[in-house]
Protein backbone atom coordinates (compact mmCIF):
# COMPACT_ATOMS: atom_id res chain seq x y z
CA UNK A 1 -76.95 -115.99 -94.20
CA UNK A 2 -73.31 -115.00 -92.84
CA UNK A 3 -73.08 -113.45 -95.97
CA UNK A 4 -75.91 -111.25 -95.86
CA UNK A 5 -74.97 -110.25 -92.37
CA UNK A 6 -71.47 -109.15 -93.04
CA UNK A 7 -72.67 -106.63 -96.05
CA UNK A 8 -75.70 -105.47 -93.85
CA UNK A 9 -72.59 -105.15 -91.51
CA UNK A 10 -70.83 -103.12 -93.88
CA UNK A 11 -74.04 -100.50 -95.11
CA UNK A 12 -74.11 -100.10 -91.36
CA UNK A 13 -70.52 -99.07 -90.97
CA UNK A 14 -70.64 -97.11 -94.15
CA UNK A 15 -73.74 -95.00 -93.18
CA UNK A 16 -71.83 -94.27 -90.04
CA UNK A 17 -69.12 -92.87 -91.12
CA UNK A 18 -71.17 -90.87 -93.49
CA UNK A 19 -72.98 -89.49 -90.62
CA UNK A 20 -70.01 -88.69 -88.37
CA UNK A 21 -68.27 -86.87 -91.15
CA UNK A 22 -68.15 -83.17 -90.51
CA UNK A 23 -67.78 -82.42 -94.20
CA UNK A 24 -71.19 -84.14 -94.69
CA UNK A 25 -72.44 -82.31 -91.35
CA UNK A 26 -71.97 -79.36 -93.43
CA UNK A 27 -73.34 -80.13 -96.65
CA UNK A 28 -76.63 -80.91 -95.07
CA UNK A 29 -76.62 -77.54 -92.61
CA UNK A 30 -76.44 -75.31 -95.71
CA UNK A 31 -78.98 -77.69 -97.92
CA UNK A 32 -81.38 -76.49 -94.81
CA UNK A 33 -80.40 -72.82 -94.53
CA UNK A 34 -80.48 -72.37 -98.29
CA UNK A 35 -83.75 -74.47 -98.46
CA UNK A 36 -84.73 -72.17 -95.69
CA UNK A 37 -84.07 -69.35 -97.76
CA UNK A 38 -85.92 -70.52 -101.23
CA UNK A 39 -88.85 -71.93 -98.92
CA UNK A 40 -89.63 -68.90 -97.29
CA UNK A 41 -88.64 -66.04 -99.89
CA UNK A 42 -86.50 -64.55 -97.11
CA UNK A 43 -84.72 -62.78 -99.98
CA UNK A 44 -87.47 -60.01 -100.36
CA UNK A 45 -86.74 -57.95 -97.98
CA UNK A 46 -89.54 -55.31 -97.47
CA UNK A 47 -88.27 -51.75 -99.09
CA UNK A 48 -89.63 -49.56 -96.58
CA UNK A 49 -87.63 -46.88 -95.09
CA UNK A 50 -85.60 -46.85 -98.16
CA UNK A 51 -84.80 -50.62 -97.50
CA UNK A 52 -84.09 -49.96 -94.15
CA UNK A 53 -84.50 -53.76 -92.98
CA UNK A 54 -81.77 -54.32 -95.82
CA UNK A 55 -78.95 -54.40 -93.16
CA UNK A 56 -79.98 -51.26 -91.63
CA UNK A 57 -76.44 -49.33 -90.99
CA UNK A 58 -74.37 -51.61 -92.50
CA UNK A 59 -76.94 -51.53 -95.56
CA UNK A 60 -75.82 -47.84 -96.00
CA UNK A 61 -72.75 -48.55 -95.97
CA UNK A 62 -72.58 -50.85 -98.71
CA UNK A 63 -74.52 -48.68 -100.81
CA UNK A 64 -72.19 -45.52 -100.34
CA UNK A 65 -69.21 -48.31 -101.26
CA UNK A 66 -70.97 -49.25 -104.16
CA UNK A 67 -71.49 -46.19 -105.44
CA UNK A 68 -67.73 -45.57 -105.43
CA UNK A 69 -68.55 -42.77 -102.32
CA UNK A 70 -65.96 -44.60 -99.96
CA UNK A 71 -66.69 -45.88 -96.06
CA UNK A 72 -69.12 -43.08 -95.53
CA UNK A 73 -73.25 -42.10 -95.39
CA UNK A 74 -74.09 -44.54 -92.84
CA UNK A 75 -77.28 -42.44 -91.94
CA UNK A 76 -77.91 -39.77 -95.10
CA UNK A 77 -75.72 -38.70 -97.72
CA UNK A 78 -75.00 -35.64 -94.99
CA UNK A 79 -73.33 -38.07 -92.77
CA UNK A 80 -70.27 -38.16 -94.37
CA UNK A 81 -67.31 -40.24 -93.84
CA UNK A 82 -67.54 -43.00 -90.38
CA UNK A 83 -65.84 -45.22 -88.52
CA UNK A 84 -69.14 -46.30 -87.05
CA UNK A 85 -68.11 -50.14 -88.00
CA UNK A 86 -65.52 -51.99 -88.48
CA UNK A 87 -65.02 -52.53 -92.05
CA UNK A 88 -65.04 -56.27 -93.26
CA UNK A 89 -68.80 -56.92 -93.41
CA UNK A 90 -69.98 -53.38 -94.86
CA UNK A 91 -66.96 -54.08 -97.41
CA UNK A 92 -68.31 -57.42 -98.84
CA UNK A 93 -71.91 -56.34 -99.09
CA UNK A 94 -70.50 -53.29 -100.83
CA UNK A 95 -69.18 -55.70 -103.35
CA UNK A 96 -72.05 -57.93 -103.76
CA UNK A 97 -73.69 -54.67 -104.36
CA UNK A 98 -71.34 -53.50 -107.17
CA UNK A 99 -71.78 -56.88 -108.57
CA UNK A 100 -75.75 -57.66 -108.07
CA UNK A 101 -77.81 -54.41 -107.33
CA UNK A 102 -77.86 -52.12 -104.76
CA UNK A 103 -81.16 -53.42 -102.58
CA UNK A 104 -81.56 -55.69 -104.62
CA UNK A 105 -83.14 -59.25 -104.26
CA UNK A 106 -80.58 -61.12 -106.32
CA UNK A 107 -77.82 -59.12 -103.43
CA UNK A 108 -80.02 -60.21 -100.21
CA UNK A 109 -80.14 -64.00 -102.04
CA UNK A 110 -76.15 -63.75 -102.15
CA UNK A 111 -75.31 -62.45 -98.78
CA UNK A 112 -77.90 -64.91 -97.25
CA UNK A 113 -76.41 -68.12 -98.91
CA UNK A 114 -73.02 -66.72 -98.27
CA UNK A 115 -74.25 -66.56 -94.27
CA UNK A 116 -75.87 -69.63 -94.37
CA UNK A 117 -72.06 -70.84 -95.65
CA UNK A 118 -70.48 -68.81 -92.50
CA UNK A 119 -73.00 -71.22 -90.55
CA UNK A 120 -72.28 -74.29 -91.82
CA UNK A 121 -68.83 -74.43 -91.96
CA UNK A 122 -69.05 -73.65 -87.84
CA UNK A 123 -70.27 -77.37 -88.06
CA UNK A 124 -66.92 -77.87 -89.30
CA UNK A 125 -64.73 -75.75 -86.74
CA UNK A 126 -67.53 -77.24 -83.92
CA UNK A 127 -66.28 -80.75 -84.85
CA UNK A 128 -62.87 -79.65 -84.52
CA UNK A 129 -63.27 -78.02 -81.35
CA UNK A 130 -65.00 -80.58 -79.68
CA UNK A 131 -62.73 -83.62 -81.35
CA UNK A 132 -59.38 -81.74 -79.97
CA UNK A 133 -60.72 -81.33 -76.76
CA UNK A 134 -63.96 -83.04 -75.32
CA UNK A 135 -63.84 -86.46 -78.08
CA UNK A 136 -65.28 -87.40 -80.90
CA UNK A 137 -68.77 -88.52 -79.20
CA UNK A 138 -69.31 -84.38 -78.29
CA UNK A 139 -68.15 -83.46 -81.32
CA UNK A 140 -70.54 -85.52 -83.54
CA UNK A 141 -73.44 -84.38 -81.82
CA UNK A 142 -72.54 -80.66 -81.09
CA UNK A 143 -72.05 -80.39 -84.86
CA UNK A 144 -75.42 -82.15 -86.01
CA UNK A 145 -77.07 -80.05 -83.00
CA UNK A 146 -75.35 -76.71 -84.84
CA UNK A 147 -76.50 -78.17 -88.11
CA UNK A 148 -80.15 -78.78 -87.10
CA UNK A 149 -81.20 -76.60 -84.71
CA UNK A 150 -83.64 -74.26 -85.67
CA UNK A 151 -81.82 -71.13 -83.74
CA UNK A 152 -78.76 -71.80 -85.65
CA UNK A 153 -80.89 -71.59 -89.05
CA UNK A 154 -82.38 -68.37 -88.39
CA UNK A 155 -79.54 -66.39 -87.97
CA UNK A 156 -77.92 -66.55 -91.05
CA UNK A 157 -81.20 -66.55 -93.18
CA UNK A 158 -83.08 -63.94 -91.50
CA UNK A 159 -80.46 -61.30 -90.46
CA UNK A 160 -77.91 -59.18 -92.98
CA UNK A 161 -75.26 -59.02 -90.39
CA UNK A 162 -71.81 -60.26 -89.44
CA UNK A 163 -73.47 -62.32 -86.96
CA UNK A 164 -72.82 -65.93 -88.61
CA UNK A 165 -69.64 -64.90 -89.77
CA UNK A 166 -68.27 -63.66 -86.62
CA UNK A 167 -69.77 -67.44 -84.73
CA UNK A 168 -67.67 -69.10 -87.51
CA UNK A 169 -64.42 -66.94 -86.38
CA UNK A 170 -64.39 -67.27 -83.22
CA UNK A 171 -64.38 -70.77 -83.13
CA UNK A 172 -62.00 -71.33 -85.90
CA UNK A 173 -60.05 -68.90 -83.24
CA UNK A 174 -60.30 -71.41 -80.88
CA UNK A 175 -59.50 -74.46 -82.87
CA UNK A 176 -56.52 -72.36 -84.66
CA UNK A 177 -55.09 -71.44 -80.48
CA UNK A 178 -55.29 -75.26 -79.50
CA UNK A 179 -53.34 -75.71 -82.44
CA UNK A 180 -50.76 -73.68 -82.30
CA UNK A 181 -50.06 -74.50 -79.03
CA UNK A 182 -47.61 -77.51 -80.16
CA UNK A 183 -46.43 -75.48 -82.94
CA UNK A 184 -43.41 -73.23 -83.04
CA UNK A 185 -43.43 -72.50 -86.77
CA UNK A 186 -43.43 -69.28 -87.71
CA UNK A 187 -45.16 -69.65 -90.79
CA UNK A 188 -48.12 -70.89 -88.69
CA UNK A 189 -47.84 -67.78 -85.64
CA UNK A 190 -47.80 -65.16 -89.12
CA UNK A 191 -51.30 -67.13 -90.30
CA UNK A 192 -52.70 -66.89 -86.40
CA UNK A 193 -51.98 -62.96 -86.37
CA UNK A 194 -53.50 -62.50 -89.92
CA UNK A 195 -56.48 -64.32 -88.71
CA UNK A 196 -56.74 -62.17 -85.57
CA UNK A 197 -56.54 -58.99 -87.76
CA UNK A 198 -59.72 -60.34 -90.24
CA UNK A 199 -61.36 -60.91 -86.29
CA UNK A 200 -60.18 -57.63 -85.51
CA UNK A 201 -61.92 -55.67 -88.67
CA UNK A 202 -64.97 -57.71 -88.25
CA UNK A 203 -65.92 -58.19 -84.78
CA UNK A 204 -63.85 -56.35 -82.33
CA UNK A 205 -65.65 -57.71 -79.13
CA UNK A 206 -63.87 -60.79 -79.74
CA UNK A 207 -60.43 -59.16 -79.21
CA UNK A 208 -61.71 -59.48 -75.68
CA UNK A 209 -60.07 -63.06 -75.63
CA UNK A 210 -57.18 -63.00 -77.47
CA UNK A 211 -55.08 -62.35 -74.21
CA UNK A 212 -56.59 -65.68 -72.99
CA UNK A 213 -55.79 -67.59 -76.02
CA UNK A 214 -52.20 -66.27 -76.01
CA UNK A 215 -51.88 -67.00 -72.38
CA UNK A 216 -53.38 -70.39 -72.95
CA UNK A 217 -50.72 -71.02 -75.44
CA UNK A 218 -47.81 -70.00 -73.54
CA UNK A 219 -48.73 -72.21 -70.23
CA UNK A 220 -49.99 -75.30 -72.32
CA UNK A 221 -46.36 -75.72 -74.05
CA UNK A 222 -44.18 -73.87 -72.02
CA UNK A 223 -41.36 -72.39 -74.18
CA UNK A 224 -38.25 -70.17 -73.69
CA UNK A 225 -39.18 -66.29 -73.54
CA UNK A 226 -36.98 -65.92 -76.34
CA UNK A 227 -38.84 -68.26 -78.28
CA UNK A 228 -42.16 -67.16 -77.56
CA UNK A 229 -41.71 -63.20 -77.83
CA UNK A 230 -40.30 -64.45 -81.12
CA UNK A 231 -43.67 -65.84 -82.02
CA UNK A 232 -45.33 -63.11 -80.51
CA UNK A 233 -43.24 -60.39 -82.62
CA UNK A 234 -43.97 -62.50 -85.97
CA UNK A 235 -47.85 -62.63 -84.86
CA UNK A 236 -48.21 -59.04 -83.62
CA UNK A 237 -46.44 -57.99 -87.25
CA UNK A 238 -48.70 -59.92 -88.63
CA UNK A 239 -51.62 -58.70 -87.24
CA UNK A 240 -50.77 -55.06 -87.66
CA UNK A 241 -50.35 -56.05 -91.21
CA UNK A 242 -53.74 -56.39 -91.33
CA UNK A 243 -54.88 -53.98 -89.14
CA UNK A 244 -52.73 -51.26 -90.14
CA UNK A 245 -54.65 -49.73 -93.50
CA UNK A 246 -58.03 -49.23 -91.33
CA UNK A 247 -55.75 -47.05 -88.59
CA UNK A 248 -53.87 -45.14 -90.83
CA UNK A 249 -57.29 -44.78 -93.07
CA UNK A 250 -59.11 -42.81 -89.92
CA UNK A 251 -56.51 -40.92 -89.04
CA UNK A 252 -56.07 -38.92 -92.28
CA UNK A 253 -60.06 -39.33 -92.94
CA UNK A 254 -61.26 -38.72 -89.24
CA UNK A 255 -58.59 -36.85 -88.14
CA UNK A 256 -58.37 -38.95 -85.02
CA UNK A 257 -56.81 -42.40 -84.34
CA UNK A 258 -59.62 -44.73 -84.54
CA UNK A 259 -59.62 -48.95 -83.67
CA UNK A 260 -61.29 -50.61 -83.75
CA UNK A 261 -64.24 -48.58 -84.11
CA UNK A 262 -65.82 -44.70 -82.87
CA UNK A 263 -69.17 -46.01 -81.64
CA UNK A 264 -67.92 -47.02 -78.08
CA UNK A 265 -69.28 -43.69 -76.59
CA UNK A 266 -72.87 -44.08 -78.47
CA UNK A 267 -73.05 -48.00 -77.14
CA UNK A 268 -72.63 -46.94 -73.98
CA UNK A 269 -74.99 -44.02 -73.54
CA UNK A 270 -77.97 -46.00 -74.84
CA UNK A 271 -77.58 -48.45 -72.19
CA UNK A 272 -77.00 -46.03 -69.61
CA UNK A 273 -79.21 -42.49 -70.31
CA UNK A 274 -81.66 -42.37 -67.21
CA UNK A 275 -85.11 -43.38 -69.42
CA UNK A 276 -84.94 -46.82 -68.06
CA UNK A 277 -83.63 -50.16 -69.80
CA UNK A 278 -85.74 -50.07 -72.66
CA UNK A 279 -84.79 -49.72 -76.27
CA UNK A 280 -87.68 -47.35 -77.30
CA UNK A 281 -86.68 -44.79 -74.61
CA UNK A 282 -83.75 -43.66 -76.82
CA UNK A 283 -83.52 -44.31 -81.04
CA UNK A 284 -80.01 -43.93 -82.49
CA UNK A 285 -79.82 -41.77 -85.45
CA UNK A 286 -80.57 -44.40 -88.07
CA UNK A 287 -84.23 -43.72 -86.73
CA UNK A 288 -84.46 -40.79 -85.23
CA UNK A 289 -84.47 -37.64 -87.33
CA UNK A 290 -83.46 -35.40 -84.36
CA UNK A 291 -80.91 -37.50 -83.22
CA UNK A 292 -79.77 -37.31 -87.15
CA UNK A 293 -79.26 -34.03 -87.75
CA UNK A 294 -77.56 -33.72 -83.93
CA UNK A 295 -75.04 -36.09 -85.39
CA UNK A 296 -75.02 -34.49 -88.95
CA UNK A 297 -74.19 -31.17 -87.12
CA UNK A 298 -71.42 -32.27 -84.35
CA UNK A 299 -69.75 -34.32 -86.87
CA UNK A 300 -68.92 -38.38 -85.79
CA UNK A 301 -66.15 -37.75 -83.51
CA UNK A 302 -68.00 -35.24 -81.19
CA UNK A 303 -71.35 -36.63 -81.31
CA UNK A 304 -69.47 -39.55 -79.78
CA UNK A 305 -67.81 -38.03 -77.48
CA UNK A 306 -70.99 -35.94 -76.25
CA UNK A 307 -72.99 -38.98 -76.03
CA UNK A 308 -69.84 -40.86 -73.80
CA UNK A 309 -69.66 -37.71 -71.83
CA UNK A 310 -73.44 -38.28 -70.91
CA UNK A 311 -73.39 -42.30 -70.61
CA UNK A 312 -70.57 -41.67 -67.75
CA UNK A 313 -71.98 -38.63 -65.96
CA UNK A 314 -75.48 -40.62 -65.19
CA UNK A 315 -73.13 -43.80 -64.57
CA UNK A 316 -71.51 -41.33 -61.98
CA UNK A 317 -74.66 -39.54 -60.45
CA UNK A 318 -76.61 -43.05 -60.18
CA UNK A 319 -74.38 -45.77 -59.32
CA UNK A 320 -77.77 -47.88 -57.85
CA UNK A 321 -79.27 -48.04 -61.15
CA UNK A 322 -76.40 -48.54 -63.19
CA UNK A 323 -75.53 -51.56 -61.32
CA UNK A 324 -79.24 -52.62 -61.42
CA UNK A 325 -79.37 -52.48 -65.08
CA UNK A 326 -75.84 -54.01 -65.66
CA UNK A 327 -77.39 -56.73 -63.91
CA UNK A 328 -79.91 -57.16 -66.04
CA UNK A 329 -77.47 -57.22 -68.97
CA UNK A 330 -76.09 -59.87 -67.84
CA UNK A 331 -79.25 -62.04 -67.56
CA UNK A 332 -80.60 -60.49 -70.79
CA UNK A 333 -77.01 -61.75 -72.33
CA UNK A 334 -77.67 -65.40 -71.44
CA UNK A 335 -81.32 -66.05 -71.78
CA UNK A 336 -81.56 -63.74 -74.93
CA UNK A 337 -82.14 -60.16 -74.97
CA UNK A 338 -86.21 -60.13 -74.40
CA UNK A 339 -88.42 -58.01 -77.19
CA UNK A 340 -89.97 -55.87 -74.89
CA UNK A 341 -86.84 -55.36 -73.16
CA UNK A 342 -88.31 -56.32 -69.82
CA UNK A 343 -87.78 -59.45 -67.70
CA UNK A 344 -90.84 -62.37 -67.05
CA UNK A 345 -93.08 -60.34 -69.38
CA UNK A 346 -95.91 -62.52 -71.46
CA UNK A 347 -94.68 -64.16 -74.38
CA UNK A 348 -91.12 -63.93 -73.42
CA UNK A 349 -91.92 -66.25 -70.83
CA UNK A 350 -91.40 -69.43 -72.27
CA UNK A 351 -88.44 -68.55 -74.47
CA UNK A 352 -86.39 -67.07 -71.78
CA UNK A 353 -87.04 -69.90 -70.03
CA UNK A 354 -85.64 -72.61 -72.22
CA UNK A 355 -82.57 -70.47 -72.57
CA UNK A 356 -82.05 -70.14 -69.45
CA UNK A 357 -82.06 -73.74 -69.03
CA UNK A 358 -79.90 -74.32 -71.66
CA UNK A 359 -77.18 -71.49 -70.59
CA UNK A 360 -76.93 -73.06 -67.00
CA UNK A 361 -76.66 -76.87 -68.81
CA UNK A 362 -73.49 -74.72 -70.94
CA UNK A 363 -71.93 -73.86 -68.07
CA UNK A 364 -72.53 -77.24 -66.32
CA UNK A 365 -70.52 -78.86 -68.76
CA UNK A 366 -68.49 -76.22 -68.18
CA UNK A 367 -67.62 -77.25 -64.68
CA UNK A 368 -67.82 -80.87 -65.65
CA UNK A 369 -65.07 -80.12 -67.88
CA UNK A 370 -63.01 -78.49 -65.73
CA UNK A 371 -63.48 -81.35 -63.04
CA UNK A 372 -62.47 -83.69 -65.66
CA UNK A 373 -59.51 -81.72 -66.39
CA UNK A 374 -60.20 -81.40 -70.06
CA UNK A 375 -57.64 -80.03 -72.15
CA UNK A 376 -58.41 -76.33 -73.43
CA UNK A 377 -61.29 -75.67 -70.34
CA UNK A 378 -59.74 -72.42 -70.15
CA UNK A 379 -59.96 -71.35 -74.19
CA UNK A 380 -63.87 -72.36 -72.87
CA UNK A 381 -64.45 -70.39 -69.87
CA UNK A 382 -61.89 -67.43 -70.62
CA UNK A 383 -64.53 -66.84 -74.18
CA UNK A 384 -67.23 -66.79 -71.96
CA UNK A 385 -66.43 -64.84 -69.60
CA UNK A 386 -64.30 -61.95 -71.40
CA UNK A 387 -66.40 -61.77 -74.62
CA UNK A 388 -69.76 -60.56 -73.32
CA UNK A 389 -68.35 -58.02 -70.66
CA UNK A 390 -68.45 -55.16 -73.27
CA UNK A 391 -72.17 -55.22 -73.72
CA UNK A 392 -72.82 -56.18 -69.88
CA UNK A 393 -71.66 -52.32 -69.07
CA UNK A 394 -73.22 -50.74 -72.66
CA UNK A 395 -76.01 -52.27 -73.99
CA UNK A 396 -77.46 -56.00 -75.04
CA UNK A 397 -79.49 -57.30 -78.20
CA UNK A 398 -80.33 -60.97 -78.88
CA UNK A 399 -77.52 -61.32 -81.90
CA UNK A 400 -74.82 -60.26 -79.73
CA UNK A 401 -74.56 -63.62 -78.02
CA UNK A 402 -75.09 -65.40 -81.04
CA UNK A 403 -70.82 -65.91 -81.64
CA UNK A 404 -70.64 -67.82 -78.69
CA UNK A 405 -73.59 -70.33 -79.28
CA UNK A 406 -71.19 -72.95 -80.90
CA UNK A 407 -69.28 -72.80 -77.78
CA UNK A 408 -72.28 -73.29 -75.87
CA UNK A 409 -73.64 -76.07 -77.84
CA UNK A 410 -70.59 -77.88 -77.40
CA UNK A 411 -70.56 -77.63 -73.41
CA UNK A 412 -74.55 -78.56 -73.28
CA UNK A 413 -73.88 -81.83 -75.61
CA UNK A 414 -70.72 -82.71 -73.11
CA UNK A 415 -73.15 -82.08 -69.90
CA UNK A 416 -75.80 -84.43 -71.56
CA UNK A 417 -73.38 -87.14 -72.67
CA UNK A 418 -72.07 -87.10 -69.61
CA UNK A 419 -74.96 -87.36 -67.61
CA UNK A 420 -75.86 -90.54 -70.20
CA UNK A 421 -72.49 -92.26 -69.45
CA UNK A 422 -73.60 -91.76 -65.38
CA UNK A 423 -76.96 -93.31 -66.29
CA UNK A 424 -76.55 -95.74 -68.45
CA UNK A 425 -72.52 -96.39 -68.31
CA UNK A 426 -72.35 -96.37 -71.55
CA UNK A 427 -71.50 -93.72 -74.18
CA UNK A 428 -74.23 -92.49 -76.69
CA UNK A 429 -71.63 -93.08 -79.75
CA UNK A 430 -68.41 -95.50 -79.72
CA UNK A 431 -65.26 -93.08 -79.80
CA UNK A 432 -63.39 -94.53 -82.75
């Protein structure tokens, strides 16, 4: 009987640490995304509008680059050469173009399973997070959450975008800065700047918090100013490095100097044009023919610079209702951007309730953490705070909050635990 006890013991122990290992977290979040995929034939993407759904912008990017036409045609082969993105993602669907068809459904199944991977290694980077910071308990269950949760599928299986791969950055970002804090190596500071340049080239929003991780570092583990502008020079170099060939590429193609990207002045107008906050009141010229040939006529850099001009001078003339509608950015942000565009309107309801709910639980934990003095609580709130302030003064869509959802995730697991230890004083896994 003892026996048989002990090795019923031992299956237990053994299917624990099977489930608490973030490597096996993984392997089961991209089992369900790519089962997700094959289930649902998500990679037959409708071909109207000349595949138009296929990555829309970024889509006509890849073809131009697979067709050996360079970083150009983002609208029409009239549109000529852009800077209308940063290059990374348009660059590897180029390739799994070249390689697998332009449009084709062998392409979409490729760039799907390859941001269903993006997804499920933030399981990893989650765990990580969480382990170095909030314990192994918040960590477990933020990464199964991240794993299992049906928002976190959709994403990467549904959308051709950068999306998943900029949510798996920004936390290996985070984990990389709580890192390096202890380290002075400059091997490791070159890595962190190359790193930042990838971020850089694929997601510039997230340069937002870069300041915060570097002061983060600098007050966690103090260090001589010698020593740390030392670090700093190897990092910035480093960075540069990578940064460097997209600068140097739109000043001789563009004429202008160009980073990250040329689009600020377009962002900001369609959030702030006088028609009211609603996305039909003003198509870009991937759908708008008249708004095409406008920008087929000024060229990129002017059409950009009319349509800043614009955004500013109604910004100017109507304070009252560009404060009103920044406002509403910054709900929209949190509770998801709604479909109609339009708060506490029928279906939306529901959903923009729930996220609600779970945005304030975030930023409970949030506070919790802070109260508890938790190392890194500043990595947390400096992420949220600087990362979304770009779109709360240009515009807001539902995947633009989609990079910090890990983070999120992590602070709503740590609220709930925590409110478990109050209730039950116990916690909901043992932390070895």
């Amino acid at each position: 009987m003892k026996a048989g006890v002990t090795e019923a013991s031992r299956s237990t122990s053994r299917i624990l640490i099977l489930l608490t290992s973030p490597w096996f977290i993984v392997a089961v979040a991209f089992a369900l995304r790519l089962e997700n995929i094959l289930g649902h034939h998500l990679y037959l993407i409708p071909t109207d509008n000349d595949h138009a759904l296929f990555g829309f912008e970024m889509g006509r990017l890849a073809r131009s680059i697979a067709m050996s036409r360079g970083f150009s045609q983002v609208f029409d082969p009239a549109s000529g050469p852009t800077a209308w993105w940063t290059p990374v993602f348009p660059l590897l669907l180029g390739g799994i173009f070249k390689i697998f068809g332009i449009y084709s459904a062998a392409s979409a199944f490729v760039i799907l399973s390859l941001n269903s991977s993006f997804s499920a290694l933030t399981c990893y980077t989650i765990f990580f997070v969480a382990c170095e910071t909030l314990g192994r308990t918040t960590a477990t269950v933020s990464a199964w959450v991240w794993a299992l949760l049906p928002y976190a599928i959709y994403w990467p299986t549904h959308h051709i975008w950068e999306t998943s791969l900029s949510a798996f950055l920004l936390t290996l970002a985070i984990f990389c800065a709580l890192r390096m804090a202890e380290s002075h190596s400059l091997i490791h500071w070159t890595g962190f700047g190359l790193l930042w340049g990838f971020i850089a080239l694929t997601n510039a929003a997230m340069l937002s918090f870069l300041p915060i991780a570097l002061l983060w570092i600098w007050r966690t583990h103090p260090r001589s100013l010698v020593a740390y502008f030392r670090e700093l020079g190897i990092f910035a170099f480093a960075l540069t490095l990578v940064v460097f060939p997209w600068i140097l590429r739109n000043e001789k193609v563009m004429g202008k100097f160009i980073f990250p990207r040329s689009d600020f002045g377009f962002e900001l107008y369609v959030g702030n044009h006088g028609e009211g906050y609603s996305r039909e009141s003003f198509r870009g010229p991937f759908w708008n023919l008249a708004e095409r040939e406008k920008y087929d006529q000024l060229g990129e850099i002017i059409y950009m610079s009319e349509k800043q001009r614009l955004g500013i001078a109604f910004m100017e003339q109507h304070p009252g209702a560009f404060v009103v509608s920044t406002l509403e950015r910054v709900l929209f942000f949190w509770i998801t951007a709604p479909d109609e565009y339009w708060l506490l309107r029928g279906r939306n309801l529901f959903r923009q309730g729930v996220f609600l709910t779970l945005s304030l639980t975030g930023f409970a934990g949030l506070y919790l953490a802070n109260k508890n003095r938790v190392r890194g609580i500043l990595l947390f709130g400096g992420v949220l705070f600087f990362y979304p302030l770009v779109y709360y003064v240009t515009h807001v869509e539902a995947r633009y909050s989609h990079p910090l959802a890990p983070v999120m995730i992590i602070l709503i697991v740590y609220a709930i635990s925590e409110l478990y230890i109050a209730l039950t004083n116990s916690p909901i896994l043992p932390e070895n």
